[in-house]
Protein backbone atom coordinates (compact mmCIF):
# COMPACT_ATOMS: atom_id res chain seq x y z
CA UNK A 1 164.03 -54.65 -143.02
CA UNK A 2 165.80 -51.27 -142.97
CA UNK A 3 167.98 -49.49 -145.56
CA UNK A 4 170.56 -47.62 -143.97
CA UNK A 5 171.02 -44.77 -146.78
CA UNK A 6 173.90 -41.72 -147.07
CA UNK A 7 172.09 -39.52 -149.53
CA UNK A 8 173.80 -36.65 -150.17
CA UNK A 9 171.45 -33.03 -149.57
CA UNK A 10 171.98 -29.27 -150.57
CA UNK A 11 170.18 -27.22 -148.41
CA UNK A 12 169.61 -23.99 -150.76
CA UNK A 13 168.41 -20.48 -148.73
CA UNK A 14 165.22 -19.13 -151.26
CA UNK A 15 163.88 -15.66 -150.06
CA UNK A 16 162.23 -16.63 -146.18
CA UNK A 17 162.38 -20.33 -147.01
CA UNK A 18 164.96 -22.83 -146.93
CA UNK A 19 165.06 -25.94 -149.91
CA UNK A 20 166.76 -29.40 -149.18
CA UNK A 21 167.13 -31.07 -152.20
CA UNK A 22 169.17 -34.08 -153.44
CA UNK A 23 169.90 -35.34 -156.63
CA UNK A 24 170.02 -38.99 -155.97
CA UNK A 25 166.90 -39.00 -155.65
CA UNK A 26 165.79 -36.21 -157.55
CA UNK A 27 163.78 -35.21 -154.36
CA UNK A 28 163.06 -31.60 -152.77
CA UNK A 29 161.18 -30.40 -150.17
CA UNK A 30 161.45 -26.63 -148.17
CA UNK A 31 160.97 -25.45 -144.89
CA UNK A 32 161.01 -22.03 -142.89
CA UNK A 33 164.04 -22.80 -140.69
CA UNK A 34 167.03 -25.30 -142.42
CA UNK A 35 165.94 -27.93 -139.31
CA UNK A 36 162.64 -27.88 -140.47
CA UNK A 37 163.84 -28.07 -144.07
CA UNK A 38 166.27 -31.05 -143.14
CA UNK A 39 163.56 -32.69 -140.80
CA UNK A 40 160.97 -32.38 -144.23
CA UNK A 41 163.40 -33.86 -145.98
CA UNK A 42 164.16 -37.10 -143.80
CA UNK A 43 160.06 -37.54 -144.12
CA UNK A 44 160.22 -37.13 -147.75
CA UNK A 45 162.68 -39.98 -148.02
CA UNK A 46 160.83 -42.26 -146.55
CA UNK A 47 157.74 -41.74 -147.63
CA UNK A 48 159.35 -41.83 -151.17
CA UNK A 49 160.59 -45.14 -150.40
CA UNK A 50 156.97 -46.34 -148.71
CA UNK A 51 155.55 -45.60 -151.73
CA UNK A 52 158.19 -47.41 -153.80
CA UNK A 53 157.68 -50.56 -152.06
CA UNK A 54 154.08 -50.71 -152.25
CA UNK A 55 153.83 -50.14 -155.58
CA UNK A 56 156.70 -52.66 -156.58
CA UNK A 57 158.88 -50.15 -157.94
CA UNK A 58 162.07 -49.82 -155.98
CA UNK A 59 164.45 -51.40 -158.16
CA UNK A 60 163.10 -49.73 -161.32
CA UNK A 61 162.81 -46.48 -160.13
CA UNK A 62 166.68 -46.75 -158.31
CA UNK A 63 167.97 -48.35 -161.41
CA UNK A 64 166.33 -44.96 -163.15
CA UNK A 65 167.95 -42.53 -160.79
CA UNK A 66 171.37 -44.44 -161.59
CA UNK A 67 171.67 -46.13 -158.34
CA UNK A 68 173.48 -49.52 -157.99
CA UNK A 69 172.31 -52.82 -156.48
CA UNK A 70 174.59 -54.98 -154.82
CA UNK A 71 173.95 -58.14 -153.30
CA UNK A 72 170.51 -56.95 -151.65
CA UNK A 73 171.67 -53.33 -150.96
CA UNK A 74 171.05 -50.44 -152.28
CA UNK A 75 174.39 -47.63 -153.62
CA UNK A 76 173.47 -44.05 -154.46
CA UNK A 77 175.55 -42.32 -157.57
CA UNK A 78 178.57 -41.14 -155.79
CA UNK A 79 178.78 -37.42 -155.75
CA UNK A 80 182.19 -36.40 -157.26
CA UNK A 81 182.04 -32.66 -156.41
CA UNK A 82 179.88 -29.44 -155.91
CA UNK A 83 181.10 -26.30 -157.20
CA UNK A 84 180.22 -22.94 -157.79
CA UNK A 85 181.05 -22.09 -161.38
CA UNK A 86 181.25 -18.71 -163.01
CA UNK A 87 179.48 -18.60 -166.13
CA UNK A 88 178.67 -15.72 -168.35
CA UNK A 89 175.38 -15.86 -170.05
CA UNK A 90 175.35 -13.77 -173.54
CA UNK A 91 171.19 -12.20 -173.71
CA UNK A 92 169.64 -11.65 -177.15
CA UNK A 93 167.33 -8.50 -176.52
């Protein structure tokens, strides 16, 4: 059996290397080029779920990360936007 997924991923730039993270799964991984990075990431997700399904945990750990079940498949949280927000900080010195 195969779960056809659409997770969503923000590849970040960090100095020389290049972070894929996504919050559905509160998963990250990095990589010197963004292919690499996305490439990592793809890996990741399956060996996340591997290890989910060996140890009996996939429906607790989804249900954890807010994801929905429905019928025998498998919903992400729907991401409603992604923003950059200015926000001023006030420092206590």
């Amino acid at each position: 059996m195969e779960l056809h997924l659409k997770i969503p991923v923000t590849i970040l730039k960090d100095g020389q290397m290049y972070v894929a993270y996504s919050p559905v799964l509160d998963l990250s991984t990095y990589g010197k080029t963004f292919t690499i990075a996305q490439k990592r990431f793809t890996e990741a997700v399956e060996i996340f779920f591997e290890e989910l399904e060996s140890n009996g945990t996939t429906d607790e750990v989804l249900q954890n990360l807010g994801w929905l079940k429905s019928h025998k498949s498998w919903m992400p949280p729907l991401q409603v936007g992604h923003t950059v927000e200015n926000i001023s900080v006030p420092l206590v010195s």
